[in-house]
N, C-alpha and C. Protein backbone atom coordinates (compact mmCIF):
# COMPACT_ATOMS: atom_id res chain seq x y z
N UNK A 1 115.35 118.26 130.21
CA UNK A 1 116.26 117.12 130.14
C UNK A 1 116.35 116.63 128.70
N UNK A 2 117.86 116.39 128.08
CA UNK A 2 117.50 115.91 127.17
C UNK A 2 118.02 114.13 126.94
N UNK A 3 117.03 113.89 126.42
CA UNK A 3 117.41 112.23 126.04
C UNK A 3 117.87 111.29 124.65
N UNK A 4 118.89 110.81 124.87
CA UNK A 4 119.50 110.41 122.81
C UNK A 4 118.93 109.27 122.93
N UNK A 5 118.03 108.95 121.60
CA UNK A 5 117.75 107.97 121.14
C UNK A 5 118.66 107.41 120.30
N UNK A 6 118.85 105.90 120.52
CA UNK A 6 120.37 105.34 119.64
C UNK A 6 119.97 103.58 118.50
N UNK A 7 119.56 103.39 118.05
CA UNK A 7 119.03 102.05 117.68
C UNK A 7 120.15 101.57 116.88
N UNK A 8 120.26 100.13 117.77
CA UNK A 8 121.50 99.35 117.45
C UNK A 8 121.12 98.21 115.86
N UNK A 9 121.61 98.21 115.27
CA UNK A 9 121.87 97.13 113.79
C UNK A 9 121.84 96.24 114.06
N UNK A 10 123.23 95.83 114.96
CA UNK A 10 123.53 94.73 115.25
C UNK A 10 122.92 93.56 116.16
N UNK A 11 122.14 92.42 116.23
CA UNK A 11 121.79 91.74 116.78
C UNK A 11 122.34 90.90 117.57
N UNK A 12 122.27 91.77 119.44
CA UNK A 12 122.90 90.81 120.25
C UNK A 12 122.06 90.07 121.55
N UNK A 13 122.56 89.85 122.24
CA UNK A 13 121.41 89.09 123.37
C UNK A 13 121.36 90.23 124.48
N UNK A 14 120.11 89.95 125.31
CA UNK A 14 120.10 90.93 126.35
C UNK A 14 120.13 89.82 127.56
N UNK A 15 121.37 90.07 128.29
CA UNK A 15 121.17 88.82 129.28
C UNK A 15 121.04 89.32 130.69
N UNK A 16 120.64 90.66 131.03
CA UNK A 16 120.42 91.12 132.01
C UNK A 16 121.28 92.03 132.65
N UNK A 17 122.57 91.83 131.52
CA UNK A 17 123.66 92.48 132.56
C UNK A 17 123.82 94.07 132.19
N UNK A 18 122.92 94.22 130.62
CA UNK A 18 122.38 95.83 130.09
C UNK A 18 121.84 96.48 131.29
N UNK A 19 121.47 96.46 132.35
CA UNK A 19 120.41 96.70 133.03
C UNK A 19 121.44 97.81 134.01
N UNK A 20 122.25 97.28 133.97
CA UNK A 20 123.49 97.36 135.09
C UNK A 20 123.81 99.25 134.54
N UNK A 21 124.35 99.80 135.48
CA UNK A 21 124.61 101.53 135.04
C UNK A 21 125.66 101.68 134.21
N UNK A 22 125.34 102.82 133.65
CA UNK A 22 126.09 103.05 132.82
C UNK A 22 126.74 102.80 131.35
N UNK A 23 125.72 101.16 131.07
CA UNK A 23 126.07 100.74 129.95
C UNK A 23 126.40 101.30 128.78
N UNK A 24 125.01 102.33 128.11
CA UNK A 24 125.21 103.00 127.42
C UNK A 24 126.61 103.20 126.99
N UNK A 25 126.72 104.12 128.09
CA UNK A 25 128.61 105.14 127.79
C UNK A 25 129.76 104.03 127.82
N UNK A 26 129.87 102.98 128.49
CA UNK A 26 130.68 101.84 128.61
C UNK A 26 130.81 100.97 127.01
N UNK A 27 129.50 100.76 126.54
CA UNK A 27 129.40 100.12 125.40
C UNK A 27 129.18 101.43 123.75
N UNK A 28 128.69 102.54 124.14
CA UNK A 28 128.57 103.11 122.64
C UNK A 28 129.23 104.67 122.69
N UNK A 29 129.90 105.44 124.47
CA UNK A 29 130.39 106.41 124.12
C UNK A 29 129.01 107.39 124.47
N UNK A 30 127.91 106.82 125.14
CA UNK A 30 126.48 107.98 125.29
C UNK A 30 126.44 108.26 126.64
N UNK A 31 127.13 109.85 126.73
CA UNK A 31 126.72 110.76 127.83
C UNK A 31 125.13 111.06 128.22
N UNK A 32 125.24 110.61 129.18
CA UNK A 32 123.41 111.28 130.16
C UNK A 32 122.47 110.50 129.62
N UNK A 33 121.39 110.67 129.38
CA UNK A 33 120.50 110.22 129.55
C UNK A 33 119.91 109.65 128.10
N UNK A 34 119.32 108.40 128.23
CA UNK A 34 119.45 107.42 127.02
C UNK A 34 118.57 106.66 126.56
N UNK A 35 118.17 106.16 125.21
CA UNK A 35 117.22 105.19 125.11
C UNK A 35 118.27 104.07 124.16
N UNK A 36 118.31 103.33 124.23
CA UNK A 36 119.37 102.40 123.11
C UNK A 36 118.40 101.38 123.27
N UNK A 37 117.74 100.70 122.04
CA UNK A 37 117.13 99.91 121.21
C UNK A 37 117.97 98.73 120.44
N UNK A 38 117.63 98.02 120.32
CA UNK A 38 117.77 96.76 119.74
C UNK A 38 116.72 95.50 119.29
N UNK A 39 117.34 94.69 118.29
CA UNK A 39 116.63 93.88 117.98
C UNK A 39 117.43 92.24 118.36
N UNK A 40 117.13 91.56 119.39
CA UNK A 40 117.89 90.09 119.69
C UNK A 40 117.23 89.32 120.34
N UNK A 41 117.70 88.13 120.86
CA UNK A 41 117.38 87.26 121.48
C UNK A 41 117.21 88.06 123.06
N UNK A 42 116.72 87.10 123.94
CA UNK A 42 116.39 87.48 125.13
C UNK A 42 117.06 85.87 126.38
N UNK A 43 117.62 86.08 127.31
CA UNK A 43 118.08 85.01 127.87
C UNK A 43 118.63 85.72 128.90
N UNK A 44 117.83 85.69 129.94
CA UNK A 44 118.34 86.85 131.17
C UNK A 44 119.06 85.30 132.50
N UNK A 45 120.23 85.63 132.35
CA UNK A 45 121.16 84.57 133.23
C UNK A 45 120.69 84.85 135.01
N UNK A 46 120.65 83.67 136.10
CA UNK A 46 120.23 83.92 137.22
C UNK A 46 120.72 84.64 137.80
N UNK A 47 121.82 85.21 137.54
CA UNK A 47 122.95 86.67 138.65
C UNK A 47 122.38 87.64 138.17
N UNK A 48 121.96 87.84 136.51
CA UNK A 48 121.54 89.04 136.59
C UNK A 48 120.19 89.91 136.99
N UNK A 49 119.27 88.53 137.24
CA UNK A 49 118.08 88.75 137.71
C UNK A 49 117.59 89.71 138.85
N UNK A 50 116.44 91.12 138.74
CA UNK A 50 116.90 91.77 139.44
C UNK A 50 115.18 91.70 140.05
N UNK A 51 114.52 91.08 140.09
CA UNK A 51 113.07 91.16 140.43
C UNK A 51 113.27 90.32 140.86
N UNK A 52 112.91 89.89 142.28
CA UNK A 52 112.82 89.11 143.18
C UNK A 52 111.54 87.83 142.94
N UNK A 53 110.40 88.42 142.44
CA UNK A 53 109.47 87.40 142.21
C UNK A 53 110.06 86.37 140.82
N UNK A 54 110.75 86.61 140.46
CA UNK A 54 111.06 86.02 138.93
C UNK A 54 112.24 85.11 139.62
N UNK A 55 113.08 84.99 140.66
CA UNK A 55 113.91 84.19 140.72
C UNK A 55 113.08 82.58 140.86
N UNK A 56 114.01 81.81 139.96
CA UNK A 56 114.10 80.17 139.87
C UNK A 56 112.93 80.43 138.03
N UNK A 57 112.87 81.51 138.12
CA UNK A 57 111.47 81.33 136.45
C UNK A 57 113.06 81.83 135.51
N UNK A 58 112.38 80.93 134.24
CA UNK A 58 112.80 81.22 133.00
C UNK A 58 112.74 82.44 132.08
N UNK A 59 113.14 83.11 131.90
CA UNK A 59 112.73 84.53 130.71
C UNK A 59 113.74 84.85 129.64
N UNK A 60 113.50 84.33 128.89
CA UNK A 60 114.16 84.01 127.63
C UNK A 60 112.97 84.08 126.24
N UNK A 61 113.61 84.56 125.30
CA UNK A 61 112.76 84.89 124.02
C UNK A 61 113.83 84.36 122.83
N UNK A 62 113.47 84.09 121.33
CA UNK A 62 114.22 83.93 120.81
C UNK A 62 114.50 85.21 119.87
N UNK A 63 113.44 85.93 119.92
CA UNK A 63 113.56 87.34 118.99
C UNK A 63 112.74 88.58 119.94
N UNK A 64 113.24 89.58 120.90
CA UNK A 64 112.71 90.17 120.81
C UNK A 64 113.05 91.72 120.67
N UNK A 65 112.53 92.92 120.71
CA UNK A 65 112.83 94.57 120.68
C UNK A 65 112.98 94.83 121.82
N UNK A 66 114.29 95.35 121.94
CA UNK A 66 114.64 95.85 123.82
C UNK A 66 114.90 97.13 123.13
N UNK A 67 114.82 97.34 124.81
CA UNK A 67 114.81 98.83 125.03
C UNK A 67 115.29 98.91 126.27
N UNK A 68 116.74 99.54 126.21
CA UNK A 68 116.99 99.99 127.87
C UNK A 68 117.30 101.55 127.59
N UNK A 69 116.77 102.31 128.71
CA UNK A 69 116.50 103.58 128.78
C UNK A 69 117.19 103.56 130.24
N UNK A 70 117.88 104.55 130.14
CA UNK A 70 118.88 105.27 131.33
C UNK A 70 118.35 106.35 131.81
N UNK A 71 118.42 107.26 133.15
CA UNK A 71 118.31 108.62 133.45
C UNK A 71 118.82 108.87 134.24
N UNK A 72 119.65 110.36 134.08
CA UNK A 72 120.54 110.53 135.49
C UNK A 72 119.55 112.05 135.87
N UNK A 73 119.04 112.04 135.21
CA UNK A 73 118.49 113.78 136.10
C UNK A 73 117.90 113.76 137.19
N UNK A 74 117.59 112.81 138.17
CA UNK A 74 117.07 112.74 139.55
C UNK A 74 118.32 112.05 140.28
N UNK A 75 118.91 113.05 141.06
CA UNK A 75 119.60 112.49 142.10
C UNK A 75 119.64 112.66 143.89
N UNK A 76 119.61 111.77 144.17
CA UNK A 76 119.81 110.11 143.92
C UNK A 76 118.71 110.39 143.00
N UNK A 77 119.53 108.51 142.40
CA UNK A 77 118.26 108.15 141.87
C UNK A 77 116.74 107.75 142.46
N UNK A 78 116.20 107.82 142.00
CA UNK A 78 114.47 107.60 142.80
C UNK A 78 113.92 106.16 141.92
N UNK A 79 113.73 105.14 142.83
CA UNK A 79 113.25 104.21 141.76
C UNK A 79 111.52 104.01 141.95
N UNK A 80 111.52 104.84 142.72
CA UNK A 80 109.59 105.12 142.08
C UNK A 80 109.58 105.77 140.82
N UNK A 81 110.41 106.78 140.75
CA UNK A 81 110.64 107.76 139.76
C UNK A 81 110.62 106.45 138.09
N UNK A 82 111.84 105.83 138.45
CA UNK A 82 112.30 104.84 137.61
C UNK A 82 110.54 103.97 137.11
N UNK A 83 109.74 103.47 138.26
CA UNK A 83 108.71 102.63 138.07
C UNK A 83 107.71 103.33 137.30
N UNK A 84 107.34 104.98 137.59
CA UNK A 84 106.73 105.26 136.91
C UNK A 84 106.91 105.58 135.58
N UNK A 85 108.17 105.91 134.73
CA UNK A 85 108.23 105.96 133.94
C UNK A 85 108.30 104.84 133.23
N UNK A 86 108.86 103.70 134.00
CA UNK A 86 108.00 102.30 132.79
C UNK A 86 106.80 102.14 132.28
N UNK A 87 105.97 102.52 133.24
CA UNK A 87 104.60 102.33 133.20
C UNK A 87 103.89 103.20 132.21
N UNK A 88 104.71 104.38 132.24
CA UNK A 88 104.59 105.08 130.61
C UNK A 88 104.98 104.58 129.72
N UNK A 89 106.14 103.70 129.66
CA UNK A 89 106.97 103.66 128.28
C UNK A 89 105.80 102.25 128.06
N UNK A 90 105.21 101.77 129.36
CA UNK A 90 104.17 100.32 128.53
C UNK A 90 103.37 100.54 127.95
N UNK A 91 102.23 102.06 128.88
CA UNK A 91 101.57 102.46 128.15
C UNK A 91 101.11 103.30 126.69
N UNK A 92 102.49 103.54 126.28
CA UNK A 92 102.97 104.32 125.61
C UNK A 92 102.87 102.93 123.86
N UNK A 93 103.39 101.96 124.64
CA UNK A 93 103.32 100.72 123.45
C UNK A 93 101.93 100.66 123.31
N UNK A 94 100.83 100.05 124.54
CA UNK A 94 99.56 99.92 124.65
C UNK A 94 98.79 100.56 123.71
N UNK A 95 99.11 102.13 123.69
CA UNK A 95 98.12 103.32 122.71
C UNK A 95 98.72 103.17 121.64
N UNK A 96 99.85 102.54 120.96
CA UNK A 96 100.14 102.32 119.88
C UNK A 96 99.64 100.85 119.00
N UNK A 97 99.49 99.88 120.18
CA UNK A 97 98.98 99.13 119.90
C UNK A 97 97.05 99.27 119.74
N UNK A 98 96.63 100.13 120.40
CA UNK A 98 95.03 100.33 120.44
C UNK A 98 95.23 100.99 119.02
N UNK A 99 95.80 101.95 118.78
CA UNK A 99 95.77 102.62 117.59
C UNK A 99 95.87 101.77 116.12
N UNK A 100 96.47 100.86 116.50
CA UNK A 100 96.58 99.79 115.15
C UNK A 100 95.56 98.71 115.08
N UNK A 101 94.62 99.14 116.15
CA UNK A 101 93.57 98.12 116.40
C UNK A 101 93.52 96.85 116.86
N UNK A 102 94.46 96.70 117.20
CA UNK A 102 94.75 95.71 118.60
C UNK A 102 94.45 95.71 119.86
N UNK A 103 93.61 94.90 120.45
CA UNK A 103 93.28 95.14 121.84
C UNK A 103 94.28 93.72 122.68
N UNK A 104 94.19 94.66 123.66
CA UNK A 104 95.73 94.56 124.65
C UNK A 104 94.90 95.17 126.09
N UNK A 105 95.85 93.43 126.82
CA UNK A 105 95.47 94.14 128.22
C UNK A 105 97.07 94.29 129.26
N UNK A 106 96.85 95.12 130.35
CA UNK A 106 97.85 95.60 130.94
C UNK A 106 97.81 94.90 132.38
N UNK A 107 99.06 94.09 132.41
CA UNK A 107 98.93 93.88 134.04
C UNK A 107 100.07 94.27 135.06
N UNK A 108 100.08 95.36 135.63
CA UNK A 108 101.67 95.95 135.98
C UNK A 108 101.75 96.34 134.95
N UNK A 109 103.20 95.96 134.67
CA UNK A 109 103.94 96.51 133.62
C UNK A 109 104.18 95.28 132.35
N UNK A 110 103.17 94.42 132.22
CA UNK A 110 102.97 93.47 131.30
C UNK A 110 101.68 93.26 130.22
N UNK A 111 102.24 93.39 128.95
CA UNK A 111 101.11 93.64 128.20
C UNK A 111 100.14 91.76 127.33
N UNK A 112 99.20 91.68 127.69
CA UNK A 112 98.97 90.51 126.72
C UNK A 112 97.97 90.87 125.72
N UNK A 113 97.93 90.18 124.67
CA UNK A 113 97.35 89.73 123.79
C UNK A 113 96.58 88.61 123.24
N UNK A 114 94.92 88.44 123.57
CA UNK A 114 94.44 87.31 123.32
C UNK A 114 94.84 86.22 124.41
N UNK A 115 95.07 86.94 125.23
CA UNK A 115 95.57 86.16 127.28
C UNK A 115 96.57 86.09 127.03
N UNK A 116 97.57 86.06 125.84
CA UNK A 116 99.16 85.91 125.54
C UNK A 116 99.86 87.09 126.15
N UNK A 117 101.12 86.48 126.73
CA UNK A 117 102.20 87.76 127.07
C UNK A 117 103.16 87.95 125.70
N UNK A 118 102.82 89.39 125.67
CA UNK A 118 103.45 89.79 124.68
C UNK A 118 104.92 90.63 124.70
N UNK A 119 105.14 91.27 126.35
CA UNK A 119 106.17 91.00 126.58
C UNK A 119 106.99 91.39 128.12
N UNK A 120 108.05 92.04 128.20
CA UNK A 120 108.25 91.81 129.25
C UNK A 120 109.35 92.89 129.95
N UNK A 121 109.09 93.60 131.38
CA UNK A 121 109.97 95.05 132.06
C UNK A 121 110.59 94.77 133.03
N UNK A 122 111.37 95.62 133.67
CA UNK A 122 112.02 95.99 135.16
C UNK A 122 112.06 97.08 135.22
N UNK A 123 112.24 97.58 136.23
CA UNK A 123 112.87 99.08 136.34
C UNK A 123 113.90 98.97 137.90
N UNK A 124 114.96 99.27 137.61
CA UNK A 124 115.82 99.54 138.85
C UNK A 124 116.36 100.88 138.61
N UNK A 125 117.50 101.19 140.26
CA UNK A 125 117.95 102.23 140.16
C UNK A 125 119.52 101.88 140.91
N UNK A 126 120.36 102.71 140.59
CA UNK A 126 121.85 102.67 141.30
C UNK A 126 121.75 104.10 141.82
N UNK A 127 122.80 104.02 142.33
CA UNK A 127 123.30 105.28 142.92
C UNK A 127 123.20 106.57 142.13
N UNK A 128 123.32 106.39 140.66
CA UNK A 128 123.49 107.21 139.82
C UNK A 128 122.69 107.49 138.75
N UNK A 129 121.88 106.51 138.83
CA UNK A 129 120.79 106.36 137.33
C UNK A 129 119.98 105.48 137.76
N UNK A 130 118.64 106.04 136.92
CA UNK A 130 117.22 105.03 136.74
C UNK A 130 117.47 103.99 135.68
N UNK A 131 117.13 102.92 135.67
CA UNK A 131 116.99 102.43 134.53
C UNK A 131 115.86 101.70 134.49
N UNK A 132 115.20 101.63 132.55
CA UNK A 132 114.09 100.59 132.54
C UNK A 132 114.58 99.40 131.40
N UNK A 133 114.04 98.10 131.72
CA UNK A 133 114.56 96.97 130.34
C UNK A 133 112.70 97.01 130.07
N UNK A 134 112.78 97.43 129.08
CA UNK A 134 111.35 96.73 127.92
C UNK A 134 111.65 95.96 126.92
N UNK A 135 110.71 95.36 126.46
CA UNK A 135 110.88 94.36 125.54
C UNK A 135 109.69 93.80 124.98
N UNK A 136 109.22 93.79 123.68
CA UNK A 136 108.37 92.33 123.10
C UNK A 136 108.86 91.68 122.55
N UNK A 137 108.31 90.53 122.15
CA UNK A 137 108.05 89.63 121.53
C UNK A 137 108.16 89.82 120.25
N UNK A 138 108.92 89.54 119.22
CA UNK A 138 108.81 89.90 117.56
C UNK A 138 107.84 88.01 117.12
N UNK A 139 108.20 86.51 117.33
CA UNK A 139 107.44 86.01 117.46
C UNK A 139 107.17 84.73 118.92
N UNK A 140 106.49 83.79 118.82
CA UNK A 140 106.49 82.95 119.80
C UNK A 140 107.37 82.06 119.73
N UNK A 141 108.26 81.92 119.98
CA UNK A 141 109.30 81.32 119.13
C UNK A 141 110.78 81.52 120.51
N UNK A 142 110.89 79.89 120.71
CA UNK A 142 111.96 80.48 122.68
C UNK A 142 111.90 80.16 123.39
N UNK A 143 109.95 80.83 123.88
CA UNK A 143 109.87 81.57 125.06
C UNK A 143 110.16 79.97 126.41
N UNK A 144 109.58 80.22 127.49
CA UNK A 144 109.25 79.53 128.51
C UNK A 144 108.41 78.62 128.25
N UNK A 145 108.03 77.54 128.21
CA UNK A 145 107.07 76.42 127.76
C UNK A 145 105.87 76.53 129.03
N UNK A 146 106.28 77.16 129.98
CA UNK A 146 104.93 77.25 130.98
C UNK A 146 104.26 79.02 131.31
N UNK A 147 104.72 79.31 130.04
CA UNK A 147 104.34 80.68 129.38
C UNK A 147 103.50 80.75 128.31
N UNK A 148 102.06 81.65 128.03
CA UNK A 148 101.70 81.48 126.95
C UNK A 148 101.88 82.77 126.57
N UNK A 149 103.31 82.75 125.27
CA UNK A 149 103.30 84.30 124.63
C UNK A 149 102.51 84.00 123.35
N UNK A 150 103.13 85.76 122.56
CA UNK A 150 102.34 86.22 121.78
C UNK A 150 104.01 86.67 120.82
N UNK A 151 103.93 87.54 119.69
CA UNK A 151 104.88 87.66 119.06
C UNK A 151 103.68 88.83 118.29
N UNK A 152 105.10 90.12 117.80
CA UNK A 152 103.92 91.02 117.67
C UNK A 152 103.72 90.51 116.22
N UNK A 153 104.70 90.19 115.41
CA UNK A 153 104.78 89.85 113.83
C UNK A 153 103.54 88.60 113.96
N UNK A 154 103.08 87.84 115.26
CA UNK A 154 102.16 86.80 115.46
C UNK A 154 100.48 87.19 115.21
N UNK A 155 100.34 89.02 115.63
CA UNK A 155 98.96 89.46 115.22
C UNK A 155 98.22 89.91 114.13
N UNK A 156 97.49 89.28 114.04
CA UNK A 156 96.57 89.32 112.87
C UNK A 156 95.12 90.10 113.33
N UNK A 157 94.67 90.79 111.90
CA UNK A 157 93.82 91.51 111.79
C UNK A 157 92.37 90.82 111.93
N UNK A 158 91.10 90.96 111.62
CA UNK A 158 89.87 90.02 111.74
C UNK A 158 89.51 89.78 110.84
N UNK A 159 90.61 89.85 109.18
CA UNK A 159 90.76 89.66 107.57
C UNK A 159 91.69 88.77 107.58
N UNK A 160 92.64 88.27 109.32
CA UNK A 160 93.82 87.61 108.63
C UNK A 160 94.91 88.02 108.42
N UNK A 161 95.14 89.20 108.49
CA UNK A 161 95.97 89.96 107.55
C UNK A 161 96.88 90.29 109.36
N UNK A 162 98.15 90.06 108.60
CA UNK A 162 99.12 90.21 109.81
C UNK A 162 99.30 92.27 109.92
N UNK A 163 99.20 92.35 111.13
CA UNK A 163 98.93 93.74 111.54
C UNK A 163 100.85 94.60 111.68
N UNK A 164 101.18 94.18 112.02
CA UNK A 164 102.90 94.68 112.06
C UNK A 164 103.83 93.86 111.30
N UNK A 165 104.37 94.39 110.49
CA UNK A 165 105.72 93.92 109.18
C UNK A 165 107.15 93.55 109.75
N UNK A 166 107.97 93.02 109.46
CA UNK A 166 109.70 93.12 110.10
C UNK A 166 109.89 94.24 109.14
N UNK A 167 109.57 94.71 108.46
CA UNK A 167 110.26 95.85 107.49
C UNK A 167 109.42 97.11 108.17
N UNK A 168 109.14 97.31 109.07
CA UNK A 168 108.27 98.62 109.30
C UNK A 168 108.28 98.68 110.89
N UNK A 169 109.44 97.42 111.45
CA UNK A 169 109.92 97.88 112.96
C UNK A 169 110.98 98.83 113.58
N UNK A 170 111.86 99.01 112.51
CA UNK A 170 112.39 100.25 112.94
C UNK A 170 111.88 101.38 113.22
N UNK A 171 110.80 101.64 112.92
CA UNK A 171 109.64 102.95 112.47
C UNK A 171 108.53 102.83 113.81
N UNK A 172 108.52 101.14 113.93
CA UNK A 172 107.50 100.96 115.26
C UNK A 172 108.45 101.07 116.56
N UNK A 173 109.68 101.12 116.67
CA UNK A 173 110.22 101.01 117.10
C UNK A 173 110.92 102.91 117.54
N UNK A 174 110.83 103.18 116.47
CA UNK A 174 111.25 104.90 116.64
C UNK A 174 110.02 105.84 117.23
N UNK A 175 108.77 105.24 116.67
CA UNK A 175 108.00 105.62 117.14
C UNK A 175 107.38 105.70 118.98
N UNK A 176 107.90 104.49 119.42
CA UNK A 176 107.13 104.18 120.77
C UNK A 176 108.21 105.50 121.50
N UNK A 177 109.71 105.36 121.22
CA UNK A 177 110.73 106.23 121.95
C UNK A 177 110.99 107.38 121.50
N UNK A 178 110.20 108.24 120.48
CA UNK A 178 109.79 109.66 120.24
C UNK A 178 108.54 109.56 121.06
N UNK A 179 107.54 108.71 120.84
CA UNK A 179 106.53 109.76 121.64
C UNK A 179 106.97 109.31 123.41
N UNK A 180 107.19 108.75 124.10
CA UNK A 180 108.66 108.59 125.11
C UNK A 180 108.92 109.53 125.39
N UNK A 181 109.91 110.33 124.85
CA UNK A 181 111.05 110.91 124.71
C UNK A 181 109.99 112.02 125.43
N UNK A 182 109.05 112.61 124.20
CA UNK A 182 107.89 113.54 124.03
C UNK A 182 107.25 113.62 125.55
N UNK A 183 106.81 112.69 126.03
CA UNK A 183 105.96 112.69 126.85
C UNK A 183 107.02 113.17 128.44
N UNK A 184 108.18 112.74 128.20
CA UNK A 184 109.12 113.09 129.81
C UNK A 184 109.83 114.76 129.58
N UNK A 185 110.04 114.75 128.43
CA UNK A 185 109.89 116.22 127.78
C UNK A 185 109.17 117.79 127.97
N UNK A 186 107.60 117.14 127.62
CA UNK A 186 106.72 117.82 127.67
C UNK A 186 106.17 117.95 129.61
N UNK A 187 106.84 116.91 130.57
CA UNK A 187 106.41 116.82 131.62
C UNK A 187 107.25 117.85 132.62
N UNK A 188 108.52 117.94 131.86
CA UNK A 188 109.48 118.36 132.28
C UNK A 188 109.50 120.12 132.06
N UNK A 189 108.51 120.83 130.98
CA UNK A 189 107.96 121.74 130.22
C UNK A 189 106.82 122.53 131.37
N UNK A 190 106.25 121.54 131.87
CA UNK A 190 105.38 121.71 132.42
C UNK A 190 105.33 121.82 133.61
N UNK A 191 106.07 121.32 134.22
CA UNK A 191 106.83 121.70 135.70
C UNK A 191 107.29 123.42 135.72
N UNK A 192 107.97 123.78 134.81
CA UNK A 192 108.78 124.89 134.67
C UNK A 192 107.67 126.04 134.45
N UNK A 193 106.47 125.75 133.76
CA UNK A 193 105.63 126.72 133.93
C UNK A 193 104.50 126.73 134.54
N UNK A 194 104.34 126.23 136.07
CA UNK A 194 103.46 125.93 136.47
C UNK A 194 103.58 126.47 137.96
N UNK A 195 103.12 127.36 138.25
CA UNK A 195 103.16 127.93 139.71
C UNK A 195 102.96 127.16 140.68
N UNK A 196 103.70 127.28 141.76
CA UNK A 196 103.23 126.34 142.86
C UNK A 196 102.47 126.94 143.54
N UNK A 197 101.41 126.09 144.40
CA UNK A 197 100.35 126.21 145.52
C UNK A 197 101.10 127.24 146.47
């Protein structure tokens, strides 16, 4: 399977309605299967809300890194299929974050920091496609007032020293959706040469 990675310039809001099929190709012209990135605000409106436990809660950010990722190669779509691959793309942030020496804990598909939520997923499916919304936090700065976030530009080292740059998120940002990309890739590699029982 192959998947285009696309990272948008432009800073717009994600209000839930990205989530919806097909966006990609509707908004940038991207056939099949997709990762499109951005850097904006966060303000998910009550229609578009698609997690049932979250209705009447607030989820709104004033800066954060989305990520909606599309897939049509399972049809129907399968939204276990869809759930587990969030749970990669969190864990996938997680080992990037252990790697920079940040410790981070995982609950579902929610990562905190120092008990802070740092940020925030779904995964649905249509008729035609999986989709996942990821997202952190760039800082605390927005959020829900009966929320305690985190902002990643907010972590600091045990010198003080702030651990992630705004000039070096495109790169943190290319990075989480290559090794992504890599990992549904290499799974997909591995199916094909693997005898069945």
């Amino acid at each position: 399977m192959s998947i285009e990675h696309k990272h948008i310039d432009e800073v717009f809001e994600y209000d839930g309605s990205q989530i919806n099929p097909s966006w990609a190709f509707n908004q940038f012209g991207i056939y099949g299967s997709s990762i499109i990135t951005w850097i904006g605000p966060v303000n998910i409106t009550p229609d578009n809300l698609k997690d049932f436990a979250d209705v009447g809660l607030e989820i709104k950010s004033n800066y954060m890194v989305n990520f909606i990722c599309e897939f049509f190669d399972c049809q129907p779509a399968n939204m276990r299929i869809a759930y587990l691959r969030q749970r990669l793309l969190v864990m996938i942030f997680r080992e990037i974050l252990f790697e920079k020496g940040v410790s981070s804990k995982r609950e579902g598909d929610d990562i905190f920091v120092d008990g802070r939520k740092l940020s925030i997923s779904i995964a649905s499916a249509s008729l035609s496609s999986m989709k996942i919304h990821f997202a952190f936090n760039l800082e605390d700065k927005g959020t829900p007032d009966d929320v305690e976030t985190i902002g990643i530009l907010d972590i600091v080292d045990e010198d003080n020293n702030q651990v992630f740059n705004k000039e070096d998120l495109v790169d943190l940002i290319n990075e989480i959706a290559n090794r992504f990309i890599l990992e549904i890739e290499t799974i997909e590699k591995d199916i094909s040469k693997t005898n069945l029982l």
